[in-house]
C-alpha atoms as a PDB file:
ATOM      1  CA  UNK A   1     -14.838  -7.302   4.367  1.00  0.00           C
ATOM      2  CA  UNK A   2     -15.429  -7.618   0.832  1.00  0.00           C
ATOM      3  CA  UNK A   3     -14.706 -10.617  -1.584  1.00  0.00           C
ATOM      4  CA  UNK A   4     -11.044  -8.546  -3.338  1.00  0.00           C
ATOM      5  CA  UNK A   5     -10.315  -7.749   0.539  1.00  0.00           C
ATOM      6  CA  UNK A   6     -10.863 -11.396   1.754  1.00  0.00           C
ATOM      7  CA  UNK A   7      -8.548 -12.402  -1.722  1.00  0.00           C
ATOM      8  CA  UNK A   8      -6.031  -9.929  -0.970  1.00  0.00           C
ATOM      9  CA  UNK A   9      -6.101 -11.323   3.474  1.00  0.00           C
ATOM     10  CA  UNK A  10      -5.364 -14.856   1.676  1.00  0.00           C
ATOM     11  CA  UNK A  11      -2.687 -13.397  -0.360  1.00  0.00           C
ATOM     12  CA  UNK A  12      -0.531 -11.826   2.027  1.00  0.00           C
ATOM     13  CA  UNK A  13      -0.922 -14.978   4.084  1.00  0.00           C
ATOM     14  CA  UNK A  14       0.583 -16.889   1.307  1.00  0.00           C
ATOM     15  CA  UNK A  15       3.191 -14.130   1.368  1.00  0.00           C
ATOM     16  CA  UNK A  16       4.071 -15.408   4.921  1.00  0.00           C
ATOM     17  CA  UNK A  17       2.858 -12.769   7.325  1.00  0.00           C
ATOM     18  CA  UNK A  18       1.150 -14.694   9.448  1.00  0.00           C
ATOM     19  CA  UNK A  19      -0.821 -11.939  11.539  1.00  0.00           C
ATOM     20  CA  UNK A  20      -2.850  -9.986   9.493  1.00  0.00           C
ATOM     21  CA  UNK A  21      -4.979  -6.892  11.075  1.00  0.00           C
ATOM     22  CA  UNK A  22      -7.807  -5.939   8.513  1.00  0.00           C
ATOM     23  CA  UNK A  23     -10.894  -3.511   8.599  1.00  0.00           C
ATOM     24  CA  UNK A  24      -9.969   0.449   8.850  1.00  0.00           C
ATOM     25  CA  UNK A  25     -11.712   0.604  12.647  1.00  0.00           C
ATOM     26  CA  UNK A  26      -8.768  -2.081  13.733  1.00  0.00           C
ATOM     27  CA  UNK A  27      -6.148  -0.388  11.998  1.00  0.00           C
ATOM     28  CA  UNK A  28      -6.979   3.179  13.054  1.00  0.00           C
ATOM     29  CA  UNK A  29      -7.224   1.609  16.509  1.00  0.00           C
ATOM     30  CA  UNK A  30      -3.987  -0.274  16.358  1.00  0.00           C
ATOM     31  CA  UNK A  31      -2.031   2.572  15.093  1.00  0.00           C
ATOM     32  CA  UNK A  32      -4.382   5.277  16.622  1.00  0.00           C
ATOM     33  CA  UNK A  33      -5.250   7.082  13.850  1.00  0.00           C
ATOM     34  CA  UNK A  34      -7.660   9.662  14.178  1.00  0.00           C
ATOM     35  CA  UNK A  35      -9.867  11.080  11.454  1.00  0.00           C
ATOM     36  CA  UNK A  36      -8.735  12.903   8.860  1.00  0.00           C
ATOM     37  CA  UNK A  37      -9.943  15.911   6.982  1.00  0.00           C
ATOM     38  CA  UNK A  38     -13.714  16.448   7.201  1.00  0.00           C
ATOM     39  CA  UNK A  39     -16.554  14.091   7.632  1.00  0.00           C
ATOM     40  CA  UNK A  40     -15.963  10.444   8.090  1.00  0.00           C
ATOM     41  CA  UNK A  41     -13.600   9.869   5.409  1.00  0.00           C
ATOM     42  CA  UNK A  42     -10.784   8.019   6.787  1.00  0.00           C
ATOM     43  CA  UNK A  43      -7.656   7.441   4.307  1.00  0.00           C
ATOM     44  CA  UNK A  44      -7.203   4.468   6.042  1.00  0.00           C
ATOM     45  CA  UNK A  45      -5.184   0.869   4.230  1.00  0.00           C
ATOM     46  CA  UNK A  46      -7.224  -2.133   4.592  1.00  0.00           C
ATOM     47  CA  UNK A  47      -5.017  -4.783   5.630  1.00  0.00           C
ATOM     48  CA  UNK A  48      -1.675  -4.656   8.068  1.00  0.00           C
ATOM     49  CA  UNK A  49       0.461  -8.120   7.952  1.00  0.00           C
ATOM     50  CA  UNK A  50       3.257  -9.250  10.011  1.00  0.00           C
ATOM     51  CA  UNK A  51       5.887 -11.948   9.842  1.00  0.00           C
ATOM     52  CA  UNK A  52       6.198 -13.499  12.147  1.00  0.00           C
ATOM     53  CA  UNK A  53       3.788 -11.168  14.415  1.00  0.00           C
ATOM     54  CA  UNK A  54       3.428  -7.664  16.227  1.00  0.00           C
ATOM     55  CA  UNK A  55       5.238  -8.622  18.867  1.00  0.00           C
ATOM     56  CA  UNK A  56       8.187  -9.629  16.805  1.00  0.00           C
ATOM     57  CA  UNK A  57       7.413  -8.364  13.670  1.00  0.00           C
ATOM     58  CA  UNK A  58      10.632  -8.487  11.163  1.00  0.00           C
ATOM     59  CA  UNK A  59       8.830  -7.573   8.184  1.00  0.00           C
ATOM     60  CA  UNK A  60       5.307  -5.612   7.765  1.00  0.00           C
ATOM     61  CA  UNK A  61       3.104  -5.024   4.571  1.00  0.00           C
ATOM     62  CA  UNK A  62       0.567  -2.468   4.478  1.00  0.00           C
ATOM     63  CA  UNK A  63      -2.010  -3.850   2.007  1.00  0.00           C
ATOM     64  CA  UNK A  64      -4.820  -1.477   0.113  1.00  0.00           C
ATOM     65  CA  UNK A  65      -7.698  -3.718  -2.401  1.00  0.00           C
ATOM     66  CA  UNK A  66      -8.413  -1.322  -4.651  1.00  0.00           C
ATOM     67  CA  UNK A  67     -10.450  -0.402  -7.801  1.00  0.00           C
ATOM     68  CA  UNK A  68      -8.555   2.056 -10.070  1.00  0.00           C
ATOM     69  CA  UNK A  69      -7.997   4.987  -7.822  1.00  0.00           C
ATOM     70  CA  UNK A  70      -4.606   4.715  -7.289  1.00  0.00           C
ATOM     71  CA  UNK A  71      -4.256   8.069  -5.794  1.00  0.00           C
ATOM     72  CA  UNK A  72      -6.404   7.839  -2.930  1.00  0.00           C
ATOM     73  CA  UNK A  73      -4.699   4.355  -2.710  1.00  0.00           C
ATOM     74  CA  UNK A  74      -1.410   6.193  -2.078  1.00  0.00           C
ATOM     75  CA  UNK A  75      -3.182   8.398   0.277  1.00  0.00           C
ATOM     76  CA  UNK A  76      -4.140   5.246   2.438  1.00  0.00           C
ATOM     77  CA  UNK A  77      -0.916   3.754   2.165  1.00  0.00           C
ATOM     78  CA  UNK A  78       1.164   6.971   3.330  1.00  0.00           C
ATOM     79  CA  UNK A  79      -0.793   7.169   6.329  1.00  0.00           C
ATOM     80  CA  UNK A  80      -0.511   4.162   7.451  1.00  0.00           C
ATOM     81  CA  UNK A  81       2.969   3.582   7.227  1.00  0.00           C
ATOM     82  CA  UNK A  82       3.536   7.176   8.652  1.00  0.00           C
ATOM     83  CA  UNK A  83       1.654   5.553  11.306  1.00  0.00           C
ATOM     84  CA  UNK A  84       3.242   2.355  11.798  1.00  0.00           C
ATOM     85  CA  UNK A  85       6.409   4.271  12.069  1.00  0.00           C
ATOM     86  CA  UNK A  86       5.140   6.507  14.930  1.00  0.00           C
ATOM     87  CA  UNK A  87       3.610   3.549  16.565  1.00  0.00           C
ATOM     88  CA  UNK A  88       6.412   1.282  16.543  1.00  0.00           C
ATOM     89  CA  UNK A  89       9.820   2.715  18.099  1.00  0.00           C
ATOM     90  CA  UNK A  90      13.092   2.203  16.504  1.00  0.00           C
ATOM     91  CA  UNK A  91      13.832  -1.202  18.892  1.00  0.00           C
ATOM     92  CA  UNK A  92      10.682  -3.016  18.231  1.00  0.00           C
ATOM     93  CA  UNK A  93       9.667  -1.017  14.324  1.00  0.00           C
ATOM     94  CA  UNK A  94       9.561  -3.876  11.385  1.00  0.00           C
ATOM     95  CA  UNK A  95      12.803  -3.495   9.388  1.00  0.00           C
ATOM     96  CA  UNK A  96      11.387  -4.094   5.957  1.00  0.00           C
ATOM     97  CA  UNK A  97       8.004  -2.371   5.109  1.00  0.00           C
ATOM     98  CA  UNK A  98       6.385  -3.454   2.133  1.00  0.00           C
ATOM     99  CA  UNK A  99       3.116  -0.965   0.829  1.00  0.00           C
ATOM    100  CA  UNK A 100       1.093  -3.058  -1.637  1.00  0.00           C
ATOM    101  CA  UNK A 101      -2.172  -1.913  -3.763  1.00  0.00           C
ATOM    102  CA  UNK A 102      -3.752  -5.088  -4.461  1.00  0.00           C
ATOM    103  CA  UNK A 103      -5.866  -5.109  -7.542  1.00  0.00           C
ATOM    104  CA  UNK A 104      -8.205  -7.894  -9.067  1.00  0.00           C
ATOM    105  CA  UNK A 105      -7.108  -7.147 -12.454  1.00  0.00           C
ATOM    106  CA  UNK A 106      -5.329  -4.434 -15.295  1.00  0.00           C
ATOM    107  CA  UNK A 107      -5.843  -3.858 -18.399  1.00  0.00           C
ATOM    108  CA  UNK A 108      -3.271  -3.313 -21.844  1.00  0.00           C
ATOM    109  CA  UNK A 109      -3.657   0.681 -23.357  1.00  0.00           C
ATOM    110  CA  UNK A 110      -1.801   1.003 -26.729  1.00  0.00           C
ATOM    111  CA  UNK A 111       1.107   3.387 -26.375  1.00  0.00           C
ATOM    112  CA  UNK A 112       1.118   3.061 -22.400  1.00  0.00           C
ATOM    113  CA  UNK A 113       1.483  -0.391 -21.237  1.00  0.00           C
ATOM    114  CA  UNK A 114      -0.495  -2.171 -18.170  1.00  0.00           C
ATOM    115  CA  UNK A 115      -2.644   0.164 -16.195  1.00  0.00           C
ATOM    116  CA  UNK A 116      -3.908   0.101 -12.836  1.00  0.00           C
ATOM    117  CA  UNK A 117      -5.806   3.153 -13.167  1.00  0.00           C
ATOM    118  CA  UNK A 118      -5.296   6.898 -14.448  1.00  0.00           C
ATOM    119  CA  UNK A 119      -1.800   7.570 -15.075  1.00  0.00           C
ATOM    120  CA  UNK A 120      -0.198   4.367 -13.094  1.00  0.00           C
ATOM    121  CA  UNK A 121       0.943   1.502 -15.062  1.00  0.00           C
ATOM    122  CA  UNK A 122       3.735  -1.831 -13.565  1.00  0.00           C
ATOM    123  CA  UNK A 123       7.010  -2.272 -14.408  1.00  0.00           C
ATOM    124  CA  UNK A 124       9.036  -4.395 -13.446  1.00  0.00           C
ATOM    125  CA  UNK A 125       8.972  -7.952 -11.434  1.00  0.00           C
ATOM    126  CA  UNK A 126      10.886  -8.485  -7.971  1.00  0.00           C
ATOM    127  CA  UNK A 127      11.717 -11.796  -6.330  1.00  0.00           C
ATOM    128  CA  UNK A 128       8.522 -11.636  -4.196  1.00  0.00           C
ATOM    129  CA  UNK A 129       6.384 -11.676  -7.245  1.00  0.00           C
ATOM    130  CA  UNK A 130       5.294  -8.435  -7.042  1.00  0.00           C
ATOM    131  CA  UNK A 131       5.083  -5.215  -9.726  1.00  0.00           C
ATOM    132  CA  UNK A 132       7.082  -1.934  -8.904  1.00  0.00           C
ATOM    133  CA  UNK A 133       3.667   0.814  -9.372  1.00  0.00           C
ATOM    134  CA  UNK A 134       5.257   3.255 -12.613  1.00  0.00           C
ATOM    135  CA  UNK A 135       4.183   6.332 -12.736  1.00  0.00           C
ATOM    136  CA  UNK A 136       3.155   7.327 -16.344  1.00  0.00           C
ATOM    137  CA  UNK A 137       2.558  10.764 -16.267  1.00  0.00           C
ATOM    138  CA  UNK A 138       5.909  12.066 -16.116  1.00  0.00           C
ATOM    139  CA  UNK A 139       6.502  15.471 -18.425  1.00  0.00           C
ATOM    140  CA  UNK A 140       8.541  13.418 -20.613  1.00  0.00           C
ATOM    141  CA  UNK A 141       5.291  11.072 -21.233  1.00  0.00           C
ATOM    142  CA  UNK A 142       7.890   7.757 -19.905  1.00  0.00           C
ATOM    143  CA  UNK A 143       7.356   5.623 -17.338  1.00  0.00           C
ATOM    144  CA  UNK A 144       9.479   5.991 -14.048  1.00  0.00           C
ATOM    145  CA  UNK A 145      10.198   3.640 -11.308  1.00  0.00           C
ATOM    146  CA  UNK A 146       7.307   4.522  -8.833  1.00  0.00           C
ATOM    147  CA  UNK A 147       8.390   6.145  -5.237  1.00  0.00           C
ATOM    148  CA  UNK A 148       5.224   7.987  -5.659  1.00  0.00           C
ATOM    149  CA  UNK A 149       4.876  11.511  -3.848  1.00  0.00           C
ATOM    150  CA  UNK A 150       1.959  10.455  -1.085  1.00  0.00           C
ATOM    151  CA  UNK A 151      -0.471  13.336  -0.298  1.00  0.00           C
ATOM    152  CA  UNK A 152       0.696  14.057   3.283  1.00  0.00           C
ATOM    153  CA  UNK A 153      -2.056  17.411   3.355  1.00  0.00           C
ATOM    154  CA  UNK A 154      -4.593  14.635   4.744  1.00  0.00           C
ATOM    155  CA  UNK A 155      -2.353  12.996   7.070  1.00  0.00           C
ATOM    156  CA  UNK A 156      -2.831  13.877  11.233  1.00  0.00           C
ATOM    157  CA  UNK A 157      -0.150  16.374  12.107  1.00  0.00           C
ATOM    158  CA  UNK A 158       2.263  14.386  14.843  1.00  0.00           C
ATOM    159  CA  UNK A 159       2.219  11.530  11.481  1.00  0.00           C
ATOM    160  CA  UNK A 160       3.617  14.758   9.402  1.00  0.00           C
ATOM    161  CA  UNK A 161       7.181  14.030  11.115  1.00  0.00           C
ATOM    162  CA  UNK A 162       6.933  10.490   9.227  1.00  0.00           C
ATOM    163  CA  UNK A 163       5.939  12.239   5.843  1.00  0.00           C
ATOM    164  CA  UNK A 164       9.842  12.183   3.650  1.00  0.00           C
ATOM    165  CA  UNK A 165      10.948   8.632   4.891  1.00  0.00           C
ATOM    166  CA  UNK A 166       7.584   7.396   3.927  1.00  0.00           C
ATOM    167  CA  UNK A 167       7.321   8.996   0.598  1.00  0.00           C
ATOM    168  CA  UNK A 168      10.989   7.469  -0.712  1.00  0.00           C
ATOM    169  CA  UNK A 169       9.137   3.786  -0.261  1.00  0.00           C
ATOM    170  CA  UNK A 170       8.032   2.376  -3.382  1.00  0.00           C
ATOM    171  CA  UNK A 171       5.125   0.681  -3.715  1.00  0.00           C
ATOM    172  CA  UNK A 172       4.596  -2.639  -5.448  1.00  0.00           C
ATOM    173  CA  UNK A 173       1.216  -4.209  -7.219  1.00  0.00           C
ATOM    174  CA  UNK A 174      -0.236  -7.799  -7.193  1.00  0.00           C
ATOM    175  CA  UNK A 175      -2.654  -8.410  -9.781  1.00  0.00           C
ATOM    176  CA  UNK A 176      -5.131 -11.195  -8.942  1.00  0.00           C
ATOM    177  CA  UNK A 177      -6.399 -12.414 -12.559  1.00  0.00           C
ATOM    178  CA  UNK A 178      -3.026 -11.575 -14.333  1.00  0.00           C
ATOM    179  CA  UNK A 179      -1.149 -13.760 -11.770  1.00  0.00           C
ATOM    180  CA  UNK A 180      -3.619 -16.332 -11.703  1.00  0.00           C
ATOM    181  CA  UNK A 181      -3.389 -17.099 -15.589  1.00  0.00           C
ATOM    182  CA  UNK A 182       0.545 -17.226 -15.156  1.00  0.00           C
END
């Protein structure tokens, strides 16, 4: 585990999920993912919390560190929560999923806003602290509440069934450094 995944462990701790899975070889076992595409790349999330735990989880977060690309981030995310989905049934499934990218900083382009890599800027604040993810590239060149399309082409076929509901989530930011200095 690196240093931004150890920050991002303490973070979703302080968040209140109190079990929190980490490493992709825990999660793919968890969740039985298998490996996707070709090679050993596995579009796996980092982190899985739960509050209170598993075994009675009310609320889940998938959690991705990440650097600035966003798009495999989304990748990772989808396929986890497609696979949290198929893992957990309808009686025992968390009833609020949260998908977080967790990023150690941002940084202010003229004419765009904050970025968090190519194309992907934050908008707006919720009650948990966290930034809705905007997509910037629209055709219109304006930033739109992010519910960002996730790249189901990599995902393992029986997680395919998962692949609308998941893509309707929207996914929310925490920036270490910004947050820190507030």
């Amino acid at each position: 585990m690196n240093e931004q995944e150890a920050q991002a462990r303490e973070f979703l701790r302080r968040l209140g999920y109190t079990q929190v899975i980490d490493g992709e070889e825990n999660i793919k076992a968890l969740l039985n993912i298998k490996t996707i595409g070709s090679g050993d790349k596995t579009n796996c999330a980092d982190l899985i919390g739960f509050r209170p735990n598993m075994a009675h989880a009310h609320s889940a977060v998938i959690c991705e560190s990440k650097g600035t690309d966003v798009e495999h981030s989304l990748v990772q995310l989808g396929n986890v929560a497609c696979a949290m989905l198929e893992r957990f049934k309808a009686e025992s499934r968390p009833s609020d999923l949260l998908l977080l990218l967790y990023r150690s900083s941002s940084r202010m382009i003229e004419g765009v806003g904050e970025s968090v890599g190519p194309k992907y800027t934050i908008g707006d604040r919720d009650r948990r602290g966290l930034y809705s993810l905007v997509h910037a590239g629209t055709d219109e060149q304006k930033s739109a509440p992010a519910s960002p399309r996730i790249d189901m082409k990599r995902l393992d076929l029986k997680l395919q069934l998962w692949a609308e509901r998941v893509s309707k989530l929207p996914v929310y930011v925490y920036i270490e450094r910004r947050d820190a200095k507030a």
